[in-house]
Protein backbone atom coordinates (compact mmCIF):
# COMPACT_ATOMS: atom_id res chain seq x y z
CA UNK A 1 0.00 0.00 0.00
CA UNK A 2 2.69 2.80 0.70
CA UNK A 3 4.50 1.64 -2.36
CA UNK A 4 0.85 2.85 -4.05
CA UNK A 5 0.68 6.03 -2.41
CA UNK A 6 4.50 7.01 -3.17
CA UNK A 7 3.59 5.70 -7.13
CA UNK A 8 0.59 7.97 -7.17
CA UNK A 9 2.02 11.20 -5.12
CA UNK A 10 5.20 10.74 -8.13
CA UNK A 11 3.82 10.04 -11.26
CA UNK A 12 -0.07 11.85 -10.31
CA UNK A 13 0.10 14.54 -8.12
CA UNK A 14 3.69 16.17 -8.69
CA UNK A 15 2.73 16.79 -12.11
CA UNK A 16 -0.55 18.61 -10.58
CA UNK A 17 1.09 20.29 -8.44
CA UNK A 18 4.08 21.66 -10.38
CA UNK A 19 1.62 22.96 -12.75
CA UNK A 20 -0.66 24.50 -10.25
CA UNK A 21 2.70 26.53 -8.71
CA UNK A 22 3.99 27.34 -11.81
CA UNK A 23 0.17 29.20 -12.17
CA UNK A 24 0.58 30.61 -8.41
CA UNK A 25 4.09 32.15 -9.72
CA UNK A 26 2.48 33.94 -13.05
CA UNK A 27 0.14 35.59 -11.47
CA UNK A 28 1.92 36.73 -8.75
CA UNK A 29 4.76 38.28 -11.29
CA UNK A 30 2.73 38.95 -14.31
CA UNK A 31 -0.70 39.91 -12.42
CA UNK A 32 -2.91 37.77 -15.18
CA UNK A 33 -6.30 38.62 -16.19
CA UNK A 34 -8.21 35.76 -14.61
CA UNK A 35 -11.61 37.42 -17.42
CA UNK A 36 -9.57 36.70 -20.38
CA UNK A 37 -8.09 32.95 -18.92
CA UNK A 38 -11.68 31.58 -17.89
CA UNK A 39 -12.89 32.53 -21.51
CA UNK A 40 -10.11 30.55 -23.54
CA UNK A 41 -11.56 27.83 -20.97
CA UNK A 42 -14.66 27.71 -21.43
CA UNK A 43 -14.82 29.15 -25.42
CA UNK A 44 -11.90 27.39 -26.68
CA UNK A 45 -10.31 24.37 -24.64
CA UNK A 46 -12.93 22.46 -23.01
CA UNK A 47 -14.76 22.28 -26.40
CA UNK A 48 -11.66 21.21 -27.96
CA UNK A 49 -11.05 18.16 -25.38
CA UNK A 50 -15.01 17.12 -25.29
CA UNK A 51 -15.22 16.97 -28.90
CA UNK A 52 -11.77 14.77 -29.42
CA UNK A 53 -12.58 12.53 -26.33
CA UNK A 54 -16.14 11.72 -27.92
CA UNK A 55 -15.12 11.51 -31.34
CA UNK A 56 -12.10 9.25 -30.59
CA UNK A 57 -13.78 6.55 -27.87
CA UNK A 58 -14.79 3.39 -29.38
CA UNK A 59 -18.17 3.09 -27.30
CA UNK A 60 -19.75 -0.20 -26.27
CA UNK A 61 -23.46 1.02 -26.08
CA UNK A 62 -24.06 -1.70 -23.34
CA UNK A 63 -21.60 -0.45 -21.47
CA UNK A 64 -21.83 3.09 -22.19
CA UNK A 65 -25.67 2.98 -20.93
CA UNK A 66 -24.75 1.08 -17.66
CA UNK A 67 -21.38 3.46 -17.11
CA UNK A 68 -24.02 6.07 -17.46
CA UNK A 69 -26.24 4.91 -15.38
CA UNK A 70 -24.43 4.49 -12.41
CA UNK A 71 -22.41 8.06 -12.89
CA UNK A 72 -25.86 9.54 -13.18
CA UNK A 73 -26.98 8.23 -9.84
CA UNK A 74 -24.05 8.60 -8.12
CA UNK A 75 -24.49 12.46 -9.36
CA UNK A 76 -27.81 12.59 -8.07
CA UNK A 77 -27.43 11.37 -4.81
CA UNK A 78 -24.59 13.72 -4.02
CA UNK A 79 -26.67 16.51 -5.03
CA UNK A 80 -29.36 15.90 -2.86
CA UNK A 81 -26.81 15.32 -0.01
CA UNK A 82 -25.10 18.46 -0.90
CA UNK A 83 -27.78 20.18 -1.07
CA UNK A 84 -29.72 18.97 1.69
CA UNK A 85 -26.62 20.14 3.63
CA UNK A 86 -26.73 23.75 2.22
CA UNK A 87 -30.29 24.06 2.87
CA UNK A 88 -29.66 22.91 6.69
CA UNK A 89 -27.12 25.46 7.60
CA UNK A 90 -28.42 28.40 4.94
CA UNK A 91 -26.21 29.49 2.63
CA UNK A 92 -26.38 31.98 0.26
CA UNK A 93 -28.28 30.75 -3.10
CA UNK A 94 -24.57 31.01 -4.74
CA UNK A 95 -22.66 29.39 -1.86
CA UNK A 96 -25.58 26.41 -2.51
CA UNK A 97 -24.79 26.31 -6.04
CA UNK A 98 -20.82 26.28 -5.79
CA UNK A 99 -21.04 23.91 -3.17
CA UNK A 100 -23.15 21.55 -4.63
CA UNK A 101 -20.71 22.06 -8.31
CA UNK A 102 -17.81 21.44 -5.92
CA UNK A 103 -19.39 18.02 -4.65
CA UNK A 104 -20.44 16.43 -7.84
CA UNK A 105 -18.33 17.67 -10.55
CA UNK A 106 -14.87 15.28 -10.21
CA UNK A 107 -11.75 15.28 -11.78
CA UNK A 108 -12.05 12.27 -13.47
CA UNK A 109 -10.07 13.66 -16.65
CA UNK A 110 -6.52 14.65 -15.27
CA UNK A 111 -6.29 13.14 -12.56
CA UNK A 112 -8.84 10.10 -13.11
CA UNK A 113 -7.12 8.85 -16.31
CA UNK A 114 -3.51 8.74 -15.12
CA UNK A 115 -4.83 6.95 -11.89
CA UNK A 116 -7.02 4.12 -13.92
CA UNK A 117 -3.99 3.45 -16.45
CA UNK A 118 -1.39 3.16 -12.89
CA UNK A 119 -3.78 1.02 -11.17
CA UNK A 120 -4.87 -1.17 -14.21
CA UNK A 121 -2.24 -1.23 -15.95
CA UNK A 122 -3.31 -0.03 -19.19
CA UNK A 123 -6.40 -2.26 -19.40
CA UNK A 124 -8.32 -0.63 -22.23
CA UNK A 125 -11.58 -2.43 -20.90
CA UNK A 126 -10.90 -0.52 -17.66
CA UNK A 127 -9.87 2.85 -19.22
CA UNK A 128 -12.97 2.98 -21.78
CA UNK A 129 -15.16 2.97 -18.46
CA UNK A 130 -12.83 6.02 -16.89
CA UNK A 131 -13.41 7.45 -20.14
CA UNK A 132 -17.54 7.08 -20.19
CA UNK A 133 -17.29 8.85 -16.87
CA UNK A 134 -15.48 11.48 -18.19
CA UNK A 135 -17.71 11.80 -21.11
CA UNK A 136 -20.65 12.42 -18.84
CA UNK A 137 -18.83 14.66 -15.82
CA UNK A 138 -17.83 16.93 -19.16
CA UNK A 139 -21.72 16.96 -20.60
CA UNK A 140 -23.29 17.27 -16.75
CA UNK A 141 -20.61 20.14 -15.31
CA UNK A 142 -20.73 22.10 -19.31
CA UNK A 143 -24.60 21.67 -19.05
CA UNK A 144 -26.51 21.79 -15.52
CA UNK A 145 -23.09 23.08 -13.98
CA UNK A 146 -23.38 26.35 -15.70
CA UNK A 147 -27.14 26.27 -16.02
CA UNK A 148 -27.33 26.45 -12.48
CA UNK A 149 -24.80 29.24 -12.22
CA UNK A 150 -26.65 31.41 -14.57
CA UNK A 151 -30.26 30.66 -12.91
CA UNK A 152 -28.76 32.49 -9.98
CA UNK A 153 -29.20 36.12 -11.33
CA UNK A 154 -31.32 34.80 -14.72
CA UNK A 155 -34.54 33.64 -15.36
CA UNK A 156 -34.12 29.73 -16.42
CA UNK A 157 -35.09 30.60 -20.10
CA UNK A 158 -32.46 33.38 -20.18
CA UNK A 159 -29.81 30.61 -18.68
CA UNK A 160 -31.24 28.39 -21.26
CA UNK A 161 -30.58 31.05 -23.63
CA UNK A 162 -27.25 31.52 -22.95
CA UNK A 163 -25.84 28.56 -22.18
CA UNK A 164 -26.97 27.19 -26.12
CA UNK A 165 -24.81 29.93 -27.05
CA UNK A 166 -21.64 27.91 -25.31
CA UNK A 167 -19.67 26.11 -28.33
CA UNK A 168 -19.69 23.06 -25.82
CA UNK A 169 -22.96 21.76 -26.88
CA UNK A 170 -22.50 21.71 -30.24
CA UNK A 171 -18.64 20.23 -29.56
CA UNK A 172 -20.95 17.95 -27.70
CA UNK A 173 -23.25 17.03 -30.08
CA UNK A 174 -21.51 16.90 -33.60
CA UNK A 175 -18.56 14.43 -32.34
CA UNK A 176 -21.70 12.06 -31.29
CA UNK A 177 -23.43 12.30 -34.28
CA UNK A 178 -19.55 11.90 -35.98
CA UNK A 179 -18.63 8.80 -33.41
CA UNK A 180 -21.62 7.09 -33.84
CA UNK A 181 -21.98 7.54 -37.90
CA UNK A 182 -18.00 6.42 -38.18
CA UNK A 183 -17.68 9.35 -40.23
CA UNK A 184 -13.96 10.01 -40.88
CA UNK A 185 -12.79 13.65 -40.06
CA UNK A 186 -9.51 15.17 -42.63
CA UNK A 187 -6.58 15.74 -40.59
CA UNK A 188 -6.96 19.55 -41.56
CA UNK A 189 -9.71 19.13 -39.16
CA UNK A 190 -9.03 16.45 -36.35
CA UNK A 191 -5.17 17.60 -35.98
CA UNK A 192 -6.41 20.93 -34.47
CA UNK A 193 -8.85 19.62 -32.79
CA UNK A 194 -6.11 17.40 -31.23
CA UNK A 195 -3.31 20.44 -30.57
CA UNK A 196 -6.45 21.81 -28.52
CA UNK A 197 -7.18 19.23 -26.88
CA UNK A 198 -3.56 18.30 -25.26
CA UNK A 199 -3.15 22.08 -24.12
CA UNK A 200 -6.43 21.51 -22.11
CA UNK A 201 -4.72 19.95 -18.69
CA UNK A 202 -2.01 22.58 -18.60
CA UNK A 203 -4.12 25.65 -19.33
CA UNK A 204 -7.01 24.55 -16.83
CA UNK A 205 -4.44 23.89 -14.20
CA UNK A 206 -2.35 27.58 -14.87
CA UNK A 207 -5.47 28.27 -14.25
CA UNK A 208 -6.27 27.31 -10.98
CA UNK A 209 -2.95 28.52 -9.82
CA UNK A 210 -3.76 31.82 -10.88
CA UNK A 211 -6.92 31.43 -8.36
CA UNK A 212 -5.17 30.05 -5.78
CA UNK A 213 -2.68 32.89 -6.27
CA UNK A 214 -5.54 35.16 -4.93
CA UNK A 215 -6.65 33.21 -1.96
CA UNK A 216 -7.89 34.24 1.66
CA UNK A 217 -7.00 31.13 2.57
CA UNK A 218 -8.86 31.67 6.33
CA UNK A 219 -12.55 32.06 4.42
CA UNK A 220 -15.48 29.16 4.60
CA UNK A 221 -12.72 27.39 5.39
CA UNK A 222 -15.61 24.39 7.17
CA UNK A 223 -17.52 24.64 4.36
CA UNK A 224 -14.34 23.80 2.48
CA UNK A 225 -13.69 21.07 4.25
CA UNK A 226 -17.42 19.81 4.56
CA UNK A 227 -17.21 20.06 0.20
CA UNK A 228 -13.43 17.76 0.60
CA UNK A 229 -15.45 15.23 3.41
CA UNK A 230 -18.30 14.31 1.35
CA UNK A 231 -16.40 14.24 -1.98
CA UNK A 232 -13.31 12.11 -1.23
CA UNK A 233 -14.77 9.70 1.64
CA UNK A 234 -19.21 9.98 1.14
CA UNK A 235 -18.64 10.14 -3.00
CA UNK A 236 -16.75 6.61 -3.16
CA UNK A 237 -18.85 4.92 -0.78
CA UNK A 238 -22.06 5.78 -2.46
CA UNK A 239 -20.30 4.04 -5.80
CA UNK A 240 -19.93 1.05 -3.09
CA UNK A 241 -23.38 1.33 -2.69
CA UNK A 242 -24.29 1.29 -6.10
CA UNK A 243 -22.46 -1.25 -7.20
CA UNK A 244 -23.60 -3.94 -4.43
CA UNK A 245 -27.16 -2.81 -4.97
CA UNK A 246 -26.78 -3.95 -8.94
CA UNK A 247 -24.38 -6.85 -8.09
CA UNK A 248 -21.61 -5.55 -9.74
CA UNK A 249 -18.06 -6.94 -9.53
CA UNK A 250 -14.81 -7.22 -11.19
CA UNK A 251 -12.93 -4.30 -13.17
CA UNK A 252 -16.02 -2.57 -13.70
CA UNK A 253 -16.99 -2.34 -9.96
CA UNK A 254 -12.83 -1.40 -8.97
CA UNK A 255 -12.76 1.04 -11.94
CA UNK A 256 -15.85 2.82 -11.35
CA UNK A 257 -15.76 2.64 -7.27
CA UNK A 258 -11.93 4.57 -7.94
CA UNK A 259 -13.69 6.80 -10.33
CA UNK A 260 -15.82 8.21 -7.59
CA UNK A 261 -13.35 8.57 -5.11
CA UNK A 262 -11.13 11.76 -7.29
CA UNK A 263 -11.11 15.22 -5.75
CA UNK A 264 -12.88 18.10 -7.29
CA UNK A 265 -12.93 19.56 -10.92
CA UNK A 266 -10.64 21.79 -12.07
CA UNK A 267 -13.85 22.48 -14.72
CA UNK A 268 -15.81 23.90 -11.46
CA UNK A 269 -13.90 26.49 -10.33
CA UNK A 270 -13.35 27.46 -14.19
CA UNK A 271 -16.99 28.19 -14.31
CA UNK A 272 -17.06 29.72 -11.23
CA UNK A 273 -14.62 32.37 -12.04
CA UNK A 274 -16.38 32.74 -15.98
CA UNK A 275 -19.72 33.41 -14.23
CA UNK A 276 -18.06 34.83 -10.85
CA UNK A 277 -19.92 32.58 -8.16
CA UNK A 278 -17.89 32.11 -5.37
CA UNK A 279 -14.81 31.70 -7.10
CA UNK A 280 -12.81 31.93 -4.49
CA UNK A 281 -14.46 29.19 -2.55
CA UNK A 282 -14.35 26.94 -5.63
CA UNK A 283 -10.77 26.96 -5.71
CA UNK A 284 -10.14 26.34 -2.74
CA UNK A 285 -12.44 23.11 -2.80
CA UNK A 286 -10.03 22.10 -5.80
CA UNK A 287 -6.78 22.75 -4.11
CA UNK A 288 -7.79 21.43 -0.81
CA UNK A 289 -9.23 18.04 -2.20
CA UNK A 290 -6.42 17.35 -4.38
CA UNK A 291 -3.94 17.63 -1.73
CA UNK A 292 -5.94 15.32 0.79
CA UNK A 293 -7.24 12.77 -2.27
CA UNK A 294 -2.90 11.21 -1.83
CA UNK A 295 -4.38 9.94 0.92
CA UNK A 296 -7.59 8.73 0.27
CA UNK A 297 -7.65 7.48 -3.63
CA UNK A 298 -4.80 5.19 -2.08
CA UNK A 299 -7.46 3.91 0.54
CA UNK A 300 -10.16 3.71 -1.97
CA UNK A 301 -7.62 1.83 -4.30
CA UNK A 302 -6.74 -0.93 -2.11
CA UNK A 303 -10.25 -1.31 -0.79
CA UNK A 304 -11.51 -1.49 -3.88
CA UNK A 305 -8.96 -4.71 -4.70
CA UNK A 306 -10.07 -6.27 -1.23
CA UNK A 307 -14.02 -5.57 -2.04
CA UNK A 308 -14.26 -6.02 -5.53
């Protein structure tokens, strides 16, 4: 087991972290417009990676459907929790929405990939199901993530308005239609698409950095660590849960259980600073649950082996 948890700290989190610093360090010297960094996000990047990760995943529909499924649920049941939780002790209608974002939006994409391929080995049977989850964090946190955001201070048709005006749903929908028809793109086309994509993971993390470079570090701080609590330790053993409840075992039940166990999105504090709700508290969910997930993905991991 420590042999794990030196493996991940080395080849998962240093690269996290050394990104997130370098991001700490150029806005601290450079002062970096944090307007013009969540747009490149949110207009350019995250379409990019959503449309080449769709497009490019050879989809079982069997097991895309159950994958689903199961990430569906496992969303839903965290946002009641989460927001049964913000209801109890009253916050703010934005602290209610950033907390519950914070809870049920993972970071099953730079983080969650590298894990699945250290811990299986480079299964692709075990990666396409890290991928489906992906696939629908990316749909769920582009779609009702920022829906919700904008229904703070908008009517819901004016959120619905705006948010069809995101190039994420139509990144979204034409590498579907594309995937599914086995329509072949020209490299003219897919070999941008692909430079975008790889610049995602570095960009979103600067990113971060930059927020964490503008911290109060001594704010919500238990409301922080209620968001880390219920998505590093509750999260995973609701996929437990699940997967006893359909009688599922195996490398689906160890890949999807580990899945559910990753710290915060990056994605959620980039939509908090684009539509400036909470931002600060966002990040700090981020920063603070990828530091304490070295400790408990490891726990989840070997659990996992012993359940499963």
């Amino acid at each position: 087991m420590m042999q794990q948890w030196i493996t991940i700290f080395f080849d998962v989190l240093c690269p996290v972290f050394i990104l997130v610093l370098i991001g700490v360090w150029l806005q601290r010297k450079f002062s970096l417009d944090m307007y013009t960094l969540s747009k490149l996000n949110i207009y350019f990047l995250v379409p990019g990676i959503i449309f080449t990760k769709l497009y490019e995943t050879a989809l079982s529909i069997n097991i895309l459907l159950t994958i689903a499924g199961f990430t569906l649920l496992l969303l839903g049941l965290l946002y009641l929790i989460s927001n049964a939780i913000a209801y109890l002790f009253r916050f703010s209608k934005s602290m209610r929405v950033a907390f519950s974002n914070s809870v049920i939006f993972y970071n099953s994409g730079n983080y969650g990939v590298p894990v699945n391929d250290l811990v299986f080995k480079q299964d692709p049977f075990a990666m396409s199901i890290q991928v489906i989850v992906l696939l629908i964090q990316n749909i769920t946190t582009f779609s009702y993530g920022i829906f919700a955001l904008q229904s703070n201070d908008r009517s819901p048709l004016k959120a619905l308005l705006s948010y069809l005006r995101l190039p994420v749903l139509y990144a979204m929908l034409s590498a579907l239609v594309l995937n599914m028809a086995n329509i072949q793109l020209p490299d003219a086309i897919y070999l941008p698409a692909t430079y975008i994509s790889d610049a995602v993971i570095a960009i979103a993390l600067i990113t971060l950095g930059c927020q964490v470079a503008q911290l109060r570090l001594k704010k919500n701080l238990w409301k922080v660590y209620s968001s880390v609590s219920l998505r590093l330790l509750l999260s995973p053993a609701l996929a437990a849960g699940i997967l006893f409840l359909f009688d599922v075992q195996g490398v689906t039940a160890q890949a999807f259980m580990i899945s559910a166990a990753m710290p915060t999105s990056v994605n959620s504090a980039i939509i908090a600073q684009e539509y400036k709700n909470e931002p600060e508290f966002s990040a700090q969910a981020v920063l603070a649950s990828t530091i304490c997930s070295a400790l408990t993905v490891t726990l989840v991991i070997y659990i996992s082996g012993q359940m499963f």
